[in-house]
N, C-alpha and C. Protein backbone atom coordinates (compact mmCIF):
# COMPACT_ATOMS: atom_id res chain seq x y z
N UNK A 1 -36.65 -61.31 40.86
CA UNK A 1 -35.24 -61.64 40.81
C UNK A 1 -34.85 -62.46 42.04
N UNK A 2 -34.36 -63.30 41.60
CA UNK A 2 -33.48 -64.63 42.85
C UNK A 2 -32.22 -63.72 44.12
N UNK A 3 -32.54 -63.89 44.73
CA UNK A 3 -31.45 -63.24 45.91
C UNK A 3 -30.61 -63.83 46.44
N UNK A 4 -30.35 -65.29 46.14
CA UNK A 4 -30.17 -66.41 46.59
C UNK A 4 -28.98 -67.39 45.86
N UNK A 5 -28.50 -67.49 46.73
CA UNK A 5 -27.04 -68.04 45.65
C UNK A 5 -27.18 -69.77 46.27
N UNK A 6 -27.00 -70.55 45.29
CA UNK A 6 -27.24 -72.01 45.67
C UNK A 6 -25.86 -72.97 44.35
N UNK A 7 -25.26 -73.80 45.11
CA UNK A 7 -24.10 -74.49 44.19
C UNK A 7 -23.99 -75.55 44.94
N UNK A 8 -23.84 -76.39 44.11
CA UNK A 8 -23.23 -77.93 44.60
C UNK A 8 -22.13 -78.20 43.43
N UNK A 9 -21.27 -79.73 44.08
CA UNK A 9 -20.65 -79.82 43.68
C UNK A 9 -20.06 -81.64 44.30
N UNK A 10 -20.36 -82.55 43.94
CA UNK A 10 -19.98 -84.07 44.20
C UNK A 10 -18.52 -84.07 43.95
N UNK A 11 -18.11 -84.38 45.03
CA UNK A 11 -16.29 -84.61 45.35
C UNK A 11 -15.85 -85.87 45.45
N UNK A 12 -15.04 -86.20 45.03
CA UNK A 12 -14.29 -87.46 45.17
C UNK A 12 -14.12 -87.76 46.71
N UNK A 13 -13.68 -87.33 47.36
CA UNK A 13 -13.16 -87.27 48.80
C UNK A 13 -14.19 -87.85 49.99
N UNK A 14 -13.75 -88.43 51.04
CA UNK A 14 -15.20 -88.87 51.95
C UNK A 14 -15.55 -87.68 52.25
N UNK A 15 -16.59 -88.01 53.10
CA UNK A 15 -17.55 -86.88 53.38
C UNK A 15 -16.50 -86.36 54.80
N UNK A 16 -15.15 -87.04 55.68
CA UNK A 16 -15.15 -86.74 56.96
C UNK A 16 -13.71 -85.68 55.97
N UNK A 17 -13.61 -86.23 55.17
CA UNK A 17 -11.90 -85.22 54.67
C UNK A 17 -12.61 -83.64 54.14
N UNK A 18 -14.04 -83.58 53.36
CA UNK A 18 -14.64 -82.32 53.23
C UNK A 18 -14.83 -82.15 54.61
N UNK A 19 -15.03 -82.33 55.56
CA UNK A 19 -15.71 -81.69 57.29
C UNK A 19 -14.22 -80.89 57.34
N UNK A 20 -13.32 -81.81 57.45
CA UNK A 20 -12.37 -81.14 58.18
C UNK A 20 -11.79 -79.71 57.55
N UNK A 21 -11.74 -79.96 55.74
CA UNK A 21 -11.24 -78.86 54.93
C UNK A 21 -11.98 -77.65 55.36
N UNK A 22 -13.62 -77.74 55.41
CA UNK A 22 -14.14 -76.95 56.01
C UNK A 22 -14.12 -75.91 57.24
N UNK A 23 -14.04 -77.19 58.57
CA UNK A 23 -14.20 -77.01 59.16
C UNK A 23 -12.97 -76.73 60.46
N UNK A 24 -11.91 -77.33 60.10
CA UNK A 24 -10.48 -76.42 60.84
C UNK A 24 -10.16 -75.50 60.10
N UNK A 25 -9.58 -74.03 60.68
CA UNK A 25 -9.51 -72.97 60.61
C UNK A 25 -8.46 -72.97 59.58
N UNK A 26 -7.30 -73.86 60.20
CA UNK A 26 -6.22 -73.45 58.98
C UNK A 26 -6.24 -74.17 57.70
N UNK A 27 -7.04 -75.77 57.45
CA UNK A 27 -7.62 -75.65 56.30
C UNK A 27 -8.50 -74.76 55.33
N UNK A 28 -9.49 -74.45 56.25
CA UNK A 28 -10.32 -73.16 55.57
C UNK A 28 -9.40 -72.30 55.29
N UNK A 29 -8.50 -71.35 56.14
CA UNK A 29 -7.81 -70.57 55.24
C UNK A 29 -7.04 -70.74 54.33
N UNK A 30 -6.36 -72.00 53.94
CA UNK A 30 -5.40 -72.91 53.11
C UNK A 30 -6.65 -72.80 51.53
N UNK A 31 -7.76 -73.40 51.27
CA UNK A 31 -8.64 -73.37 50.33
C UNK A 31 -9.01 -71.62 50.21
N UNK A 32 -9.85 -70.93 50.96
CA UNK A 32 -10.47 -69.74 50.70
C UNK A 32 -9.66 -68.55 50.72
N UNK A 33 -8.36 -68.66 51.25
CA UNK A 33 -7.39 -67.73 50.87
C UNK A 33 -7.82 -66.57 51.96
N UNK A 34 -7.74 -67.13 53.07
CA UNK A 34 -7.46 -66.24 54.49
C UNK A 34 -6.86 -66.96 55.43
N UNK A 35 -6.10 -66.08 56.32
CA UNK A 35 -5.20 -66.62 57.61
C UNK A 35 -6.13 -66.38 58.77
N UNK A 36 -6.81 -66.85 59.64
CA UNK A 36 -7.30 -66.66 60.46
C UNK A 36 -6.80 -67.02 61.49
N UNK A 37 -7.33 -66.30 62.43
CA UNK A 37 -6.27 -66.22 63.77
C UNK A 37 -6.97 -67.20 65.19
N UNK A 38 -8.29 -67.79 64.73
CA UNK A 38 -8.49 -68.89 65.94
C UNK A 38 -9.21 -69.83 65.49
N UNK A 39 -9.49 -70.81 65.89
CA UNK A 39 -10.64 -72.23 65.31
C UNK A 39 -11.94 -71.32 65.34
N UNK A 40 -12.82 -72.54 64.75
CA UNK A 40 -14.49 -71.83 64.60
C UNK A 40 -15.23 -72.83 65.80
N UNK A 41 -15.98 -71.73 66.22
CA UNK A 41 -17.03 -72.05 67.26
C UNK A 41 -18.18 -71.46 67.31
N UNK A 42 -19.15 -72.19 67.44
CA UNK A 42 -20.59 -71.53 67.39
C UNK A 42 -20.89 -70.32 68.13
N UNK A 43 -21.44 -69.60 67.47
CA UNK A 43 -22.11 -68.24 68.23
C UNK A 43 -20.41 -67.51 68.22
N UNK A 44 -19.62 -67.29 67.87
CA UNK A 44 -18.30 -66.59 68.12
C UNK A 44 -17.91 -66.42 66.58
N UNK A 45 -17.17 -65.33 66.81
CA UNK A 45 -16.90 -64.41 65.27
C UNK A 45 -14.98 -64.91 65.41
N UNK A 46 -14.72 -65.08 64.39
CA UNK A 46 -13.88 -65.64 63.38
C UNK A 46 -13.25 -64.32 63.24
N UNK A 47 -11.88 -63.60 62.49
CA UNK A 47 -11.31 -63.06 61.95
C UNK A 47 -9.96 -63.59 61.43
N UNK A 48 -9.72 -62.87 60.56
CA UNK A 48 -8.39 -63.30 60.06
C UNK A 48 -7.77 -62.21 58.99
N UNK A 49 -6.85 -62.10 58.46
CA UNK A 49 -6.00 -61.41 57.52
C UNK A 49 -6.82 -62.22 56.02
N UNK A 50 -7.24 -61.37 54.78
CA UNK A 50 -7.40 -62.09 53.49
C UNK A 50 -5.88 -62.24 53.11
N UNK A 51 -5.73 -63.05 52.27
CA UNK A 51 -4.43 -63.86 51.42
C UNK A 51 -4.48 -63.58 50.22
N UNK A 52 -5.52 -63.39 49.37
CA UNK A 52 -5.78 -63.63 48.11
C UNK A 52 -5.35 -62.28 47.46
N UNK A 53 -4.42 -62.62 46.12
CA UNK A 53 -3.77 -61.35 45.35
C UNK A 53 -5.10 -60.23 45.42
N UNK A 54 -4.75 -59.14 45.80
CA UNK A 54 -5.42 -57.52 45.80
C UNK A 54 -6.31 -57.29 47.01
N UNK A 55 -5.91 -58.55 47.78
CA UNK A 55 -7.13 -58.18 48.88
C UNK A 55 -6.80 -58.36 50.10
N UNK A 56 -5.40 -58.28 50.19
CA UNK A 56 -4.40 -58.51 51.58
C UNK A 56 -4.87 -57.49 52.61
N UNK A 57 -4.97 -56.51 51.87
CA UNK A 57 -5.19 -55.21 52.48
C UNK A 57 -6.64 -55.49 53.78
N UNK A 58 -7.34 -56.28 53.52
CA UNK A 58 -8.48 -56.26 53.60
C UNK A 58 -9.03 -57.26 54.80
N UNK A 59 -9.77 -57.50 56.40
CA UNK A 59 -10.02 -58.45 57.02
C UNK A 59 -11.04 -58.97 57.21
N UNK A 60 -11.06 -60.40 56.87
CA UNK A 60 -12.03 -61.51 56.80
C UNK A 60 -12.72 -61.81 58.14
N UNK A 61 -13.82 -61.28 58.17
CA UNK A 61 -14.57 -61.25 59.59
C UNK A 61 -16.04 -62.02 59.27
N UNK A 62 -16.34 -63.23 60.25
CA UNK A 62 -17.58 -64.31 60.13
C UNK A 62 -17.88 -64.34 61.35
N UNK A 63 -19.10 -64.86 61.60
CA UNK A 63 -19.56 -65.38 63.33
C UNK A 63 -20.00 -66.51 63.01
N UNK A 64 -19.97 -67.90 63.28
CA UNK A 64 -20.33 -69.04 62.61
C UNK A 64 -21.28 -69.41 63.83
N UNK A 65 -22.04 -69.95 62.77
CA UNK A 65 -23.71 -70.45 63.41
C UNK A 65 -23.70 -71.02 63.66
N UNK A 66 -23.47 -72.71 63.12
CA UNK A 66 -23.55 -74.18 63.42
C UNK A 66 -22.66 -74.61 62.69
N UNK A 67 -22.09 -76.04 63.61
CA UNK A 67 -20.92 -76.84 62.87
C UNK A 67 -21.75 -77.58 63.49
N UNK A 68 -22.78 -78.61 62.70
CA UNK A 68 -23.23 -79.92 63.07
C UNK A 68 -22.35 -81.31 62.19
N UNK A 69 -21.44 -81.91 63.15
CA UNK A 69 -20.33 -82.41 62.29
C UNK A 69 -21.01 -83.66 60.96
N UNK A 70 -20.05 -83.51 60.14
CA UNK A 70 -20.19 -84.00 58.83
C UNK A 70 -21.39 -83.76 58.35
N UNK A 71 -22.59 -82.56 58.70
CA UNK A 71 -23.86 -82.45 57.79
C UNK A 71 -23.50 -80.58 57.34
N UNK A 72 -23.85 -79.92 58.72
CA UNK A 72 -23.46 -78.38 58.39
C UNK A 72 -22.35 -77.81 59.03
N UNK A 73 -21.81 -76.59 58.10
CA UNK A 73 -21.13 -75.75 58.70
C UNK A 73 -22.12 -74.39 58.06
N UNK A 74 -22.30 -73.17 58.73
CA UNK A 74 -22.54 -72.11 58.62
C UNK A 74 -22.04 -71.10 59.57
N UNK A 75 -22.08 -69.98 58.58
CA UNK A 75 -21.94 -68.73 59.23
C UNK A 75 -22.81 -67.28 58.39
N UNK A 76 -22.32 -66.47 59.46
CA UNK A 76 -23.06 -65.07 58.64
C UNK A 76 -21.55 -64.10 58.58
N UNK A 77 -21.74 -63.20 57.53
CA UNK A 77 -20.59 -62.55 56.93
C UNK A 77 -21.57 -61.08 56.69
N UNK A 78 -20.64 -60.03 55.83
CA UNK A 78 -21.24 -59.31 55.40
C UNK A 78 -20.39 -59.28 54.37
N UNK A 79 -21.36 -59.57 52.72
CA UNK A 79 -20.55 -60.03 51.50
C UNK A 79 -20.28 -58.97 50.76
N UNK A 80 -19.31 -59.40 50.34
CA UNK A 80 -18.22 -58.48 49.13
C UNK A 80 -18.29 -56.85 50.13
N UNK A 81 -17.40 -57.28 51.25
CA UNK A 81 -17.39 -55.95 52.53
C UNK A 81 -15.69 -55.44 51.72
N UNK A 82 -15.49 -54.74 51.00
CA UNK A 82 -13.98 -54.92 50.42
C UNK A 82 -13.76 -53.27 50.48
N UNK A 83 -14.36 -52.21 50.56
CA UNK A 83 -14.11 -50.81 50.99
C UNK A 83 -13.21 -50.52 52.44
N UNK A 84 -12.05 -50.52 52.60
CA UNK A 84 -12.01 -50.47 54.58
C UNK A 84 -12.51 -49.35 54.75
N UNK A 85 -13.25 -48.04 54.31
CA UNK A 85 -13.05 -46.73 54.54
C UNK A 85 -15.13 -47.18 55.15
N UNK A 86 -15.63 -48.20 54.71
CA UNK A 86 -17.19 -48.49 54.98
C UNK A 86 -17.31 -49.18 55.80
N UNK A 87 -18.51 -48.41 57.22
CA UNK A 87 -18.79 -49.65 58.04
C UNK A 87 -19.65 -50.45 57.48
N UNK A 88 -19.40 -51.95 57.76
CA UNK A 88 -20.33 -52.54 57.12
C UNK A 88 -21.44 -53.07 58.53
N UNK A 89 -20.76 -52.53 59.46
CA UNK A 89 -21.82 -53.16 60.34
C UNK A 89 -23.26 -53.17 60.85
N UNK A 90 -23.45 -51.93 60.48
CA UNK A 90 -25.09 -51.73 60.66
C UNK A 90 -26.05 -52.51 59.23
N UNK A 91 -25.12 -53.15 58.63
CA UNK A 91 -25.87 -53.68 57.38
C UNK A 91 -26.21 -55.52 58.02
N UNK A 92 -27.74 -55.90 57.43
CA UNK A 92 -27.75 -57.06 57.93
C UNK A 92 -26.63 -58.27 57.11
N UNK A 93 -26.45 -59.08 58.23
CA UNK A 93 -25.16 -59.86 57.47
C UNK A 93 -26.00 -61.01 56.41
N UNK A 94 -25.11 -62.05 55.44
CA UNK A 94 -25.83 -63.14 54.71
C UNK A 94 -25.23 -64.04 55.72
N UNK A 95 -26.18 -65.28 55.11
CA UNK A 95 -26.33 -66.46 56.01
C UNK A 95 -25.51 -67.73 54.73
N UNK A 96 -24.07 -67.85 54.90
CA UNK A 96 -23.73 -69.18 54.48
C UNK A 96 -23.81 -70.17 54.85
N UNK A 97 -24.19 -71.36 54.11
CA UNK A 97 -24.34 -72.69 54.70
C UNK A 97 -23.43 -73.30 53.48
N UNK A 98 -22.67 -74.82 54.45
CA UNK A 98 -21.96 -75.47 53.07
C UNK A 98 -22.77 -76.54 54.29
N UNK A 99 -23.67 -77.59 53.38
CA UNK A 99 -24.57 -78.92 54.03
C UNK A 99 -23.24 -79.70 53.32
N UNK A 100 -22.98 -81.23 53.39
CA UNK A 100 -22.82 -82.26 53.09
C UNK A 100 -23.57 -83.25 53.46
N UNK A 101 -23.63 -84.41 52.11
CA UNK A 101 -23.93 -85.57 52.13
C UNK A 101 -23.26 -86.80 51.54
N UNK A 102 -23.49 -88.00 52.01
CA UNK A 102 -22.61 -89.07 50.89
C UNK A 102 -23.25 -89.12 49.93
N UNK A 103 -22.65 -89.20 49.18
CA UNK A 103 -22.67 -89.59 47.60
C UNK A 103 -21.86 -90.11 46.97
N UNK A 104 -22.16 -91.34 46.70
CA UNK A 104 -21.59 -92.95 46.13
C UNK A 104 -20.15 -92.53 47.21
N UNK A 105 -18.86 -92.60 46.95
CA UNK A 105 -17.79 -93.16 47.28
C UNK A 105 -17.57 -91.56 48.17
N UNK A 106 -18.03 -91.04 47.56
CA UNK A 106 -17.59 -89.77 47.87
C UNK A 106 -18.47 -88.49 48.54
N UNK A 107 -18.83 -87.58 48.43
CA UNK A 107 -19.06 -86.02 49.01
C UNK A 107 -20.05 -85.57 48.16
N UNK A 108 -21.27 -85.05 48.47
CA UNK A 108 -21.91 -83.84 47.92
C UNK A 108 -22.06 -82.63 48.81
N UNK A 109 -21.18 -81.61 48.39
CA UNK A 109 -21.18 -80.49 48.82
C UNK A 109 -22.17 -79.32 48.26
N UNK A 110 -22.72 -78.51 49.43
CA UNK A 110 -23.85 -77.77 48.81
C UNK A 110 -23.25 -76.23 49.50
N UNK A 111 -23.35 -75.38 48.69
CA UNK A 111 -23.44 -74.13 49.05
C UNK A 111 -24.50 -73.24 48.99
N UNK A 112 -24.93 -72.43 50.06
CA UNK A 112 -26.07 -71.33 49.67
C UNK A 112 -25.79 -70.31 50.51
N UNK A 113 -25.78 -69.16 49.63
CA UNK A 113 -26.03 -67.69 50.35
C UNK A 113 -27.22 -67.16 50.76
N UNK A 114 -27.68 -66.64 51.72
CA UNK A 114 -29.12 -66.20 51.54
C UNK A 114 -29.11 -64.90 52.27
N UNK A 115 -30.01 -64.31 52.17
CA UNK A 115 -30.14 -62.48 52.91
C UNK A 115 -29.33 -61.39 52.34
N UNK A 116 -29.50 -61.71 50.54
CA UNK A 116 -29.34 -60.51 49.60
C UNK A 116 -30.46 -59.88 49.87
N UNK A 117 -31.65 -59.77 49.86
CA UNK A 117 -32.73 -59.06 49.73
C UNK A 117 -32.37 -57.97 51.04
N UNK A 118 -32.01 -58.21 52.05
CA UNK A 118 -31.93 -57.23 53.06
C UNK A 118 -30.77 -56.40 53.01
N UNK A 119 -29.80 -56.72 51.92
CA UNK A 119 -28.69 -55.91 51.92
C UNK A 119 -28.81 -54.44 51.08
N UNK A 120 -28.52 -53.21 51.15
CA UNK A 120 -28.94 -51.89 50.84
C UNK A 120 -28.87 -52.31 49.29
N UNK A 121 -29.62 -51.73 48.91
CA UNK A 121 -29.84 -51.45 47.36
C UNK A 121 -29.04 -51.82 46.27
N UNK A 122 -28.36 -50.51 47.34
CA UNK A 122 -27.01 -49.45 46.31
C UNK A 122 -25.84 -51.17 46.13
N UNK A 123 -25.49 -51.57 47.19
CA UNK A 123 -24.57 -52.76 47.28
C UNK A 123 -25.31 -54.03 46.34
N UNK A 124 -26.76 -54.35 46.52
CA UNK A 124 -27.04 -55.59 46.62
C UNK A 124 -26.51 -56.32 45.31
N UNK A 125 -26.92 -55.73 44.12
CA UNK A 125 -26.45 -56.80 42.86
C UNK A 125 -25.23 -56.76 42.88
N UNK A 126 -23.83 -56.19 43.36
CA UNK A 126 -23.21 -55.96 42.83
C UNK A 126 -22.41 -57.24 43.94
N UNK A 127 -22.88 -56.80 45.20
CA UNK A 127 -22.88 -58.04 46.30
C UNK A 127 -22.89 -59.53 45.46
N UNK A 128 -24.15 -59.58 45.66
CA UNK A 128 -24.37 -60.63 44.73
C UNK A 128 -23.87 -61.40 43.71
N UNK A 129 -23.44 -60.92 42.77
CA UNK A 129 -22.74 -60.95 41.61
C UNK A 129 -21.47 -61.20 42.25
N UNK A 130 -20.87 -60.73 42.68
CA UNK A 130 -19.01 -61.36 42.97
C UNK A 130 -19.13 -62.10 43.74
N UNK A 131 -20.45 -62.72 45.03
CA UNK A 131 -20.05 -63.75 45.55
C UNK A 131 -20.83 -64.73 44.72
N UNK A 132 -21.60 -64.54 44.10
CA UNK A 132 -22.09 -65.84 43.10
C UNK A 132 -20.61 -66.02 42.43
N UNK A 133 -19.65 -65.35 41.63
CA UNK A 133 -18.85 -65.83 40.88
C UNK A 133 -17.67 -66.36 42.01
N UNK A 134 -17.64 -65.59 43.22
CA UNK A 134 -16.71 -66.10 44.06
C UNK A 134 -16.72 -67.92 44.68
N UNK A 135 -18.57 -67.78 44.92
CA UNK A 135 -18.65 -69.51 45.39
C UNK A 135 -18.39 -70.56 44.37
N UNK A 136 -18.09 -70.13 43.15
CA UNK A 136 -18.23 -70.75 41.80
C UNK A 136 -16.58 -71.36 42.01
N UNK A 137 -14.92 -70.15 42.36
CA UNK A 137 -14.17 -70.43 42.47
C UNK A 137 -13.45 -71.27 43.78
N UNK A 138 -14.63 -70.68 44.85
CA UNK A 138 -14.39 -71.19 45.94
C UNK A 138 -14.67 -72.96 45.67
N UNK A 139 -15.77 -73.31 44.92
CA UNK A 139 -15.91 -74.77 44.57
C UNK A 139 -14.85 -75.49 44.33
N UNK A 140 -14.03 -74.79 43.03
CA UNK A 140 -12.73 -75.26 42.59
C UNK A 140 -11.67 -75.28 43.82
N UNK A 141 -11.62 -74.54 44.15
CA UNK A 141 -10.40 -74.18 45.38
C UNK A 141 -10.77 -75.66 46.29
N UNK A 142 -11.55 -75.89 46.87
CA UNK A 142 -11.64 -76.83 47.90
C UNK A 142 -11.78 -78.10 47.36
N UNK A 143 -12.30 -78.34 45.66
CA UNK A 143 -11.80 -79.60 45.31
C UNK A 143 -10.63 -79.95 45.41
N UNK A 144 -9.79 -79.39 44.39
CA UNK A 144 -8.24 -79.27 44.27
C UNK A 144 -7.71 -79.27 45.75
N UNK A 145 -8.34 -78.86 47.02
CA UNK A 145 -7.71 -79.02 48.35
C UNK A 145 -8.13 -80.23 48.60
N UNK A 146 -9.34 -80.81 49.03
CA UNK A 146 -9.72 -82.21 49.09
C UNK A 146 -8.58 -83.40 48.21
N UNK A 147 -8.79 -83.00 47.01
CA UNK A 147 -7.87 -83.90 46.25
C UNK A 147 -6.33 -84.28 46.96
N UNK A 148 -5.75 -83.44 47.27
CA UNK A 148 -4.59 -83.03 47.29
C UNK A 148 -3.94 -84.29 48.18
């Protein structure tokens, strides 16, 4: 079984208008539906309030790896963490990457999750499964933001 979540998606938009959606804080929260409370910087953890209907309750915590401008942004998370009553911290985190490249006029955006296999058992498919369907909406979300 694949552990591994992988999506692309060719955007109309240049490749420097995807960097930025990405890559400033209050765009990212504007597309992914969190308020975060500082810019992203390598090696430093991110937080913010979630936005998104049923999950207000709930805080969006990342440490981002690399912002190599207009190719990567990554970070590590710990996915579908949505219990507050569970630490999730002794669990190893996944590794997101969104790469870009040009493509014709416009953007190819790539997404991949990786380091399901190390996540406990009991969590992993179920992990899995809502952020595979989540990067699917997250695609849509940041076209429709790019566009805009």
């Amino acid at each position: 079984m694949a552990y591994d979540i992988d999506k692309q998606m060719d955007l109309s938009a240049p490749i420097g208008r995807v960097w930025r959606a990405l890559t400033d804080y209050g765009e990212f929260g504007q597309w992914f539906g969190v308020k975060l409370e500082q810019p992203f910087e390598a090696g430093c953890i991110t937080r913010g309030r979630i936005t998104y209907p049923g999950f207000e309750h709930l805080t969006f915590e990342m440490t981002v790896v690399a912002l190599e401008h207009e190719r990567l942004f990554s970070f590590t998370w710990h996915p579908y963490a949505i219990d507050p009553a569970q630490d999730y911290s002794t669990e190893p985190p996944t590794l997101v990457e969104f790469t870009l490249e040009k493509h014709g006029a416009g953007t190819r955006l790539r997404i991949t999750e990786s380091g399901f296999d190390k996540i406990p058992a009991k969590r992993r498919a179920l992990a899995l499964r809502m952020n595979d369907g989540g990067w699917a909406k997250q695609l849509e979300n940041i076209e429709q933001h790019v566009a805009a």
